[in-house]
Every structure is written in C-alpha cells, then in structure tokens.
N, C-alpha and C. Protein backbone atom coordinates (compact mmCIF):
# COMPACT_ATOMS: atom_id res chain seq x y z
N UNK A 1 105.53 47.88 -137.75
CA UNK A 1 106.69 48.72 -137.90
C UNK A 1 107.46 48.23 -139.11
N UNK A 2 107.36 48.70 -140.35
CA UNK A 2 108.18 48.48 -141.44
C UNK A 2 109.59 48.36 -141.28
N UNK A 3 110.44 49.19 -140.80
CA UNK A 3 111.79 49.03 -140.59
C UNK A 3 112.22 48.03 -139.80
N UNK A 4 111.24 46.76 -139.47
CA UNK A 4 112.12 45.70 -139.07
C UNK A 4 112.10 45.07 -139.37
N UNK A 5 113.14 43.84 -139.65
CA UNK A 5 113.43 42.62 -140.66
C UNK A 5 113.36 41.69 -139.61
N UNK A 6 113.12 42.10 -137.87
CA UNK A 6 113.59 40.96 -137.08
C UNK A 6 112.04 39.92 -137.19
N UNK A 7 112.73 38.99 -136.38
CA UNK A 7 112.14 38.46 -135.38
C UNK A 7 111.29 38.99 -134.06
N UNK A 8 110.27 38.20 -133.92
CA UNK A 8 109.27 38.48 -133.10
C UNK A 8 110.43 38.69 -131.63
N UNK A 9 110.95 37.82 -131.57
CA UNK A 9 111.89 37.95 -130.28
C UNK A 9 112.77 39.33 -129.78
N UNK A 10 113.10 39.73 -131.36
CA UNK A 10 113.69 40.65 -131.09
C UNK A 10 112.86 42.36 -130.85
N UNK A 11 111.61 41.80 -131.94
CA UNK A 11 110.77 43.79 -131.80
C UNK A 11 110.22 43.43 -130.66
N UNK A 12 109.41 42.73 -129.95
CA UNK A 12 108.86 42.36 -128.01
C UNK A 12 109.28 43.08 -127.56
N UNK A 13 110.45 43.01 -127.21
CA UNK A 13 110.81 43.66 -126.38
C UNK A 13 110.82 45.25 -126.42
N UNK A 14 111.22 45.55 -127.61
CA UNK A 14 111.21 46.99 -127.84
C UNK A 14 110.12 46.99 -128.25
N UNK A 15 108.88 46.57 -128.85
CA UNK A 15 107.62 47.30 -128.55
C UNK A 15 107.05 47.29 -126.88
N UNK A 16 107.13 46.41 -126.17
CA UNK A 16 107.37 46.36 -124.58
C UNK A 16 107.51 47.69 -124.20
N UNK A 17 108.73 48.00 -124.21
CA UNK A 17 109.47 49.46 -123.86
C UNK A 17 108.28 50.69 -124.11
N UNK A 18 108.18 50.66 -125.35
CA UNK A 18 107.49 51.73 -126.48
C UNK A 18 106.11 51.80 -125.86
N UNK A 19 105.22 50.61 -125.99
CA UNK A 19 103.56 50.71 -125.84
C UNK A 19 103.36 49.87 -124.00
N UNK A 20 103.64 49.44 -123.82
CA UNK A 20 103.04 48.87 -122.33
C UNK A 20 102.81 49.94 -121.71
N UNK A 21 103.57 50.85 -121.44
CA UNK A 21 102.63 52.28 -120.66
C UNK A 21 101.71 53.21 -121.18
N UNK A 22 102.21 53.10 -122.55
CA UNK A 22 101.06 54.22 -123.29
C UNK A 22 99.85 52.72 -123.27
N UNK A 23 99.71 51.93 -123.41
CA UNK A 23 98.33 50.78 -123.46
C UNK A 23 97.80 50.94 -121.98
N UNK A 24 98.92 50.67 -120.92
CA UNK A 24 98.24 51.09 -119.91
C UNK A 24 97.60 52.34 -119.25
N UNK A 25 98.10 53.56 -119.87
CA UNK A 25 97.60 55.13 -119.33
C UNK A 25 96.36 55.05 -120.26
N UNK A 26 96.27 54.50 -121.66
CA UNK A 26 94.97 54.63 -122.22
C UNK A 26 93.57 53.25 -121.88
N UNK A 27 94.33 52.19 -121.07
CA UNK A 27 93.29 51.78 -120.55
C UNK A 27 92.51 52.52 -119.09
N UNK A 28 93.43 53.16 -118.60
CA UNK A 28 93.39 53.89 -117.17
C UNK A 28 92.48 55.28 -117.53
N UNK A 29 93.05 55.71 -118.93
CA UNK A 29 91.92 56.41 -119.29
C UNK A 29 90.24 56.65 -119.39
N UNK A 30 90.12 55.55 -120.32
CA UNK A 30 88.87 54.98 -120.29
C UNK A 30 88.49 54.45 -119.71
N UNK A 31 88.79 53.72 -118.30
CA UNK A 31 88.34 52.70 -117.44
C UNK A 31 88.66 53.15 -116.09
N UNK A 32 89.22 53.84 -115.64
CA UNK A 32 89.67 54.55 -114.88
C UNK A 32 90.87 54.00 -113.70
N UNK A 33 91.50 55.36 -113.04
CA UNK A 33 92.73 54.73 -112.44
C UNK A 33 92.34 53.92 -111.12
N UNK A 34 90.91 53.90 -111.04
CA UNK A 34 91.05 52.69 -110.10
C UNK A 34 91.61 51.53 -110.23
N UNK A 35 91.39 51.32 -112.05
CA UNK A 35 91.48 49.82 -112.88
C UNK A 35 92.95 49.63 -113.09
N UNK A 36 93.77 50.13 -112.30
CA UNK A 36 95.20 50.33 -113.10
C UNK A 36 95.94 48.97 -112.93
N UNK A 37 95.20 47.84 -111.82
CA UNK A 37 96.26 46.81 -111.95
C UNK A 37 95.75 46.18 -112.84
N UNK A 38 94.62 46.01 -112.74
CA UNK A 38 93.79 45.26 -114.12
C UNK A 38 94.28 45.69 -115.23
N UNK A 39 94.28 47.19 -115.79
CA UNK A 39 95.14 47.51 -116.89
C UNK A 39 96.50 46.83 -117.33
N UNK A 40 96.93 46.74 -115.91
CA UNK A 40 98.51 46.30 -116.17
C UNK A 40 98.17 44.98 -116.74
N UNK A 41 97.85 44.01 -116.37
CA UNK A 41 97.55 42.91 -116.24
C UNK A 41 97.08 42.68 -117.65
N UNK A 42 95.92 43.21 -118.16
CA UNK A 42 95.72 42.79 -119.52
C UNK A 42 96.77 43.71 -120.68
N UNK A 43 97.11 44.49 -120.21
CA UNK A 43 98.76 44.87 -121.02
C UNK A 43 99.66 43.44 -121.21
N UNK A 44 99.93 42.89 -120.21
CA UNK A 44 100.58 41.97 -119.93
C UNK A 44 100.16 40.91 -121.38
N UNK A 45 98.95 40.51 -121.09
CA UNK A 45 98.41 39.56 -121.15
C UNK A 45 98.52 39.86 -122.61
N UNK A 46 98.48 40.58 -123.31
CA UNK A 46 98.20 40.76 -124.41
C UNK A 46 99.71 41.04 -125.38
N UNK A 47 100.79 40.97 -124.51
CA UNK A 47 102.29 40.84 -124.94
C UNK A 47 102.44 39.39 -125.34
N UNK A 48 101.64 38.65 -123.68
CA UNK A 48 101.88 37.75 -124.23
C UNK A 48 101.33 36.84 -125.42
N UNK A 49 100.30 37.16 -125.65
CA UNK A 49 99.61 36.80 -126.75
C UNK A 49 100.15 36.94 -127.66
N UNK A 50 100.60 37.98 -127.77
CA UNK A 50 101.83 38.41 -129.22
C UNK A 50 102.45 37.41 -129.51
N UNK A 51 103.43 37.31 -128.17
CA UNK A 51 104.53 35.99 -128.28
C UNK A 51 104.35 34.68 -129.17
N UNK A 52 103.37 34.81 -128.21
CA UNK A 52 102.45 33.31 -129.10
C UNK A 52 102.32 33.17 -130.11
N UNK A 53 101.38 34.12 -130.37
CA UNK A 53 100.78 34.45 -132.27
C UNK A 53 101.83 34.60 -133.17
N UNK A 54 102.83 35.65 -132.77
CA UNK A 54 103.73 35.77 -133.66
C UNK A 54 104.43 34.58 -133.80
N UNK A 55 105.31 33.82 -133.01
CA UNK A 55 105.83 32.72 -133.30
C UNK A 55 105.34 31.85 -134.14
N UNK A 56 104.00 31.52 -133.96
CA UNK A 56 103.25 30.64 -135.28
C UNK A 56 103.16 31.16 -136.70
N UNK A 57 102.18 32.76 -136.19
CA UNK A 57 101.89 33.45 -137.56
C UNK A 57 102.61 34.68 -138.23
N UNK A 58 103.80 34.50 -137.48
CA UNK A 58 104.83 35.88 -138.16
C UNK A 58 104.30 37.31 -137.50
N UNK A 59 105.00 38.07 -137.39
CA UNK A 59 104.36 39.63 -137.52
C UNK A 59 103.16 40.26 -138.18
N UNK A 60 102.62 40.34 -137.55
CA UNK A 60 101.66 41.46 -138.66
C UNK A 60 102.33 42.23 -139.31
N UNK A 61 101.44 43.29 -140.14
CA UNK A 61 101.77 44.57 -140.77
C UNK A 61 102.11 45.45 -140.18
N UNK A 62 101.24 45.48 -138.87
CA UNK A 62 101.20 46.92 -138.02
C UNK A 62 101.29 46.33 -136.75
N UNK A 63 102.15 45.52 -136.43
CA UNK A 63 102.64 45.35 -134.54
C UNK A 63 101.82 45.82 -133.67
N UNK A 64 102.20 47.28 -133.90
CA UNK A 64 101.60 47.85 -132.63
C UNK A 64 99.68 48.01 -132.95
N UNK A 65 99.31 48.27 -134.32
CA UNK A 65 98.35 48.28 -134.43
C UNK A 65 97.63 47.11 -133.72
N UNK A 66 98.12 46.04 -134.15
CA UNK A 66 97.95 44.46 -133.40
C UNK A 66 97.82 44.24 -131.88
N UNK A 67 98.72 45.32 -131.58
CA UNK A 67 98.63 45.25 -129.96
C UNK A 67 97.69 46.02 -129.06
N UNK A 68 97.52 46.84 -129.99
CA UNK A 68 96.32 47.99 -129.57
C UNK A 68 94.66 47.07 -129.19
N UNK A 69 94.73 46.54 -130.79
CA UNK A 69 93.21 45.51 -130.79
C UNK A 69 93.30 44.47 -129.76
N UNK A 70 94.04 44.19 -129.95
CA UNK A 70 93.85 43.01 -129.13
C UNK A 70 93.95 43.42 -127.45
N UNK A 71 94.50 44.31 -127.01
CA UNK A 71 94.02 44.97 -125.26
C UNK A 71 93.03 45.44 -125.25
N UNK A 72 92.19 45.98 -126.34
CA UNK A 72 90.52 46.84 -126.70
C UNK A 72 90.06 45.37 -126.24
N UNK A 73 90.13 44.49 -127.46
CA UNK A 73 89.46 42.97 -126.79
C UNK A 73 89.40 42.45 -125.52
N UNK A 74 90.79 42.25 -125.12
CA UNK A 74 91.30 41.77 -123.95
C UNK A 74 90.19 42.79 -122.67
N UNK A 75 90.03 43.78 -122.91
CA UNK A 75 89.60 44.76 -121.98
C UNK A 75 87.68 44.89 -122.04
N UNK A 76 87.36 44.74 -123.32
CA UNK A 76 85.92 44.29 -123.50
C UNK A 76 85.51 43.01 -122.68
N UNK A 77 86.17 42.06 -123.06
CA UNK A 77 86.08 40.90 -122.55
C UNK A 77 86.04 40.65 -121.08
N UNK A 78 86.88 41.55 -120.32
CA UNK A 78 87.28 41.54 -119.05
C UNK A 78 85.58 41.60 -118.32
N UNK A 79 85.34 43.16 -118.87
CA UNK A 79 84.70 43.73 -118.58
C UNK A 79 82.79 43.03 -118.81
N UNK A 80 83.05 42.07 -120.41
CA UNK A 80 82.27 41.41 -119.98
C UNK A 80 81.88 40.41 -119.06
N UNK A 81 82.73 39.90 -118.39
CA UNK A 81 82.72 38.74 -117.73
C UNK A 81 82.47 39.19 -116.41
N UNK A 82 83.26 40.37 -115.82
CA UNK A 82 82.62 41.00 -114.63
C UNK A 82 81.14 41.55 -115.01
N UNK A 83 80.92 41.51 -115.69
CA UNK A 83 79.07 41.77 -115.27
C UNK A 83 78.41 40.66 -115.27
N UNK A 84 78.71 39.57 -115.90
CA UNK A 84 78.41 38.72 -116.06
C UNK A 84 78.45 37.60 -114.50
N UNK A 85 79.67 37.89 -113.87
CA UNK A 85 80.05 37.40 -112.81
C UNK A 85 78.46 38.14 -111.42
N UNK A 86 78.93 39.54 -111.42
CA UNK A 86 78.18 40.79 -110.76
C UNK A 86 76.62 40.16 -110.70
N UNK A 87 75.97 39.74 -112.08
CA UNK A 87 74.84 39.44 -112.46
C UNK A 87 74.65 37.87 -111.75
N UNK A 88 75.59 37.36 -111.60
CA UNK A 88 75.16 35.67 -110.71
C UNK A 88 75.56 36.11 -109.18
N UNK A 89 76.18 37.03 -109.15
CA UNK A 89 77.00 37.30 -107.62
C UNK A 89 75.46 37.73 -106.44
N UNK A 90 74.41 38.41 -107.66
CA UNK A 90 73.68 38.83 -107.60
C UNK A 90 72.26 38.23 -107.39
N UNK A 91 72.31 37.54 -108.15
CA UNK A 91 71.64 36.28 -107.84
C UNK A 91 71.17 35.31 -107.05
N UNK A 92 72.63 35.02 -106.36
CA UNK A 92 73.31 34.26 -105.07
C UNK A 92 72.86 34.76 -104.16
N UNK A 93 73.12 36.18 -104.07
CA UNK A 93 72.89 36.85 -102.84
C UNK A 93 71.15 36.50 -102.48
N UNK A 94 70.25 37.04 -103.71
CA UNK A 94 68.99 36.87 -103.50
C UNK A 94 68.72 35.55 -102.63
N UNK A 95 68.74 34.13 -103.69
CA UNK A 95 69.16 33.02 -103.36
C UNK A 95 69.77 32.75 -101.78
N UNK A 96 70.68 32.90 -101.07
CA UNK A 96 70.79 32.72 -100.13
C UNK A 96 70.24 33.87 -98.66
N UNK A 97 69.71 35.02 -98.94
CA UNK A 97 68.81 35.87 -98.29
C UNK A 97 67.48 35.01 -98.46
N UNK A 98 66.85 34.36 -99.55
CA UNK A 98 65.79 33.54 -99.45
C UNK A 98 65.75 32.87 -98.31
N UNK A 99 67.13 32.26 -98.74
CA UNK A 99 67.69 30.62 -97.55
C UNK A 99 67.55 31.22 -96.40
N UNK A 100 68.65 32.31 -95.76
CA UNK A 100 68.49 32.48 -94.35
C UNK A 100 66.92 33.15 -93.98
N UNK A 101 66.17 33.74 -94.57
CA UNK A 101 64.74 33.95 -94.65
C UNK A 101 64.05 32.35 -94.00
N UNK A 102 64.14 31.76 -94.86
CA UNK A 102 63.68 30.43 -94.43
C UNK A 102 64.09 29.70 -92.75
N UNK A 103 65.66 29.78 -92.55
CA UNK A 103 66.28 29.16 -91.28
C UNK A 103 65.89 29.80 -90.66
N UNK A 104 65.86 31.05 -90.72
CA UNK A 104 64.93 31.76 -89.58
C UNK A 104 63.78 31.76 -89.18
N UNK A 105 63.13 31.62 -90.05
CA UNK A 105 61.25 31.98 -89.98
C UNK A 105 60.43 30.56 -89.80
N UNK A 106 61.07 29.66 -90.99
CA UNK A 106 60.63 28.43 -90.96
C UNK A 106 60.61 27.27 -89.75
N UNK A 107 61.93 27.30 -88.76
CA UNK A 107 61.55 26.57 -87.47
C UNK A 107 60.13 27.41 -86.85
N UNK A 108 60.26 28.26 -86.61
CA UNK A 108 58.85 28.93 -85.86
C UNK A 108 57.62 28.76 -86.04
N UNK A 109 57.60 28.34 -87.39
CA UNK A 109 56.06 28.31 -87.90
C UNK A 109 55.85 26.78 -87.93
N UNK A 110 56.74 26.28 -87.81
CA UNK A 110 56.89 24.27 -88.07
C UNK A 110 56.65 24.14 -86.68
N UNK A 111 57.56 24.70 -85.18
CA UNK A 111 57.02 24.45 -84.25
C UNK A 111 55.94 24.77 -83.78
N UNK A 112 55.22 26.24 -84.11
CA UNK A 112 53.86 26.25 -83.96
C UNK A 112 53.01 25.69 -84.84
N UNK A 113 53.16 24.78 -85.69
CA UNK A 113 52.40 23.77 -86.82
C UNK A 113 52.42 22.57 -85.58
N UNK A 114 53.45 22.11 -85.16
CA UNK A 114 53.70 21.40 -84.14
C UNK A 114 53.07 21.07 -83.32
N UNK A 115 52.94 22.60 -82.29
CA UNK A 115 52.83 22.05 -80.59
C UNK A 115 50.96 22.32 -81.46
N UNK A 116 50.62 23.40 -81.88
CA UNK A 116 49.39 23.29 -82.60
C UNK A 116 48.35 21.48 -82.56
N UNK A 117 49.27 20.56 -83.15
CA UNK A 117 49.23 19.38 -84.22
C UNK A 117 49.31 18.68 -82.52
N UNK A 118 49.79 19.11 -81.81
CA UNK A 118 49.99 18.11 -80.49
C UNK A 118 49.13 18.10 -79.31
N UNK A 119 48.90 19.10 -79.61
CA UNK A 119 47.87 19.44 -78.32
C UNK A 119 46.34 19.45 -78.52
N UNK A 120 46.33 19.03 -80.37
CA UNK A 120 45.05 18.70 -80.40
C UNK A 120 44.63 16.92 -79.79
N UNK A 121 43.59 17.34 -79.67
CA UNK A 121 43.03 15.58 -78.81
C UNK A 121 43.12 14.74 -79.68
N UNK A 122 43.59 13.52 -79.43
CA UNK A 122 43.68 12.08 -80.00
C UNK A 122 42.19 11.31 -80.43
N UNK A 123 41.32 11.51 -80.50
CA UNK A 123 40.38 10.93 -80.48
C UNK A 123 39.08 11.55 -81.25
C-alpha cells in the first residue's frame, strides 16, 4: 500500500480489518467450507508472520500482495503435510492389522505346533 509512511504496527492492524476475511472466504473457496477453521487459522498464522518479518525486514512493496503469498504457502504446506501424515496414518493402520492378524492367529497355530510337539513319543 503506497500511501503509508507507517509502521508495521500501525498498517496490521488495518490490513487485519481489510484482508483476514477476504484470505479466509478465498481459502474456503478453494479448499472448501468444511476447511474454514483451518482457513482461519492459517489467516492467522500468516498475520503473524507479517509481524515478525516486517519488524526485521520493513514492509514490502505490496503488503497485501505479501500476505496473499504467503497464506497460498501457508495453505500448500498445510495441505502437504496432511497427506503426508494420511500416507503414514496409513501405513500404521496396515502395520498394526498385520499385528492383531498375528495375536490372533498366531497363539493357535503355536498351540497346535505344541500339543502336536507333545504328544509325539519320547523315544
């Protein structure tokens, strides 16, 4: 936003006002309104990032442009990590369906390996 001479402290807030709902209706857009707390959330997340950045590295050129990219990121990212998560969640499941496969099946066949192994003659 060219017309401001402030401080990061001072445009926050009024870009706050301005873009946190339009960032959130266009993540809700594309991702849908199931995702809306998640939306909120990386809205959030990505103010605060501002905070941060700006304090060290000044304003950008384009604020809001700045704020836009960086919730696209924030929201890629998300999204990679839930598949990523989905893909071991997935995994696990196999993995422990193996396991109870085993607790189940495996005493039965050990005790008939067993009484089998016992009742043959000693001699």
């Amino acid at each position: 936003m060219k017309g401001y001479q402030e401080s990061h402290k001072e445009l926050l807030p009024h870009l706050f006002r301005q873009e946190y709902s339009k960032m959130t209706a266009v993540l809700c857009r594309h991702f849908g309104l199931n995702n809306i707390e998640i939306a909120e959330d990386i809205a959030s997340e990505t103010f605060l990032k501002a905070s941060e950045n700006w304090a060290l590295n000044g304003i950008p050129e384009n604020p809001t442009a700045w704020l836009y990219t960086v919730v696209k990121n924030k929201t890629k990212d998300y999204f990679k990590r839930q598949m990523v998560f989905q893909t071991k969640v997935k995994a696990c499941r196999r993995v422990i369906t193996t396991m109870n496969y085993w607790a189940i099946y495996m005493p039965k066949q050990i005790l008939t390996k067993q009484s089998i192994i016992m009742k043959k003659p000693l001699g």
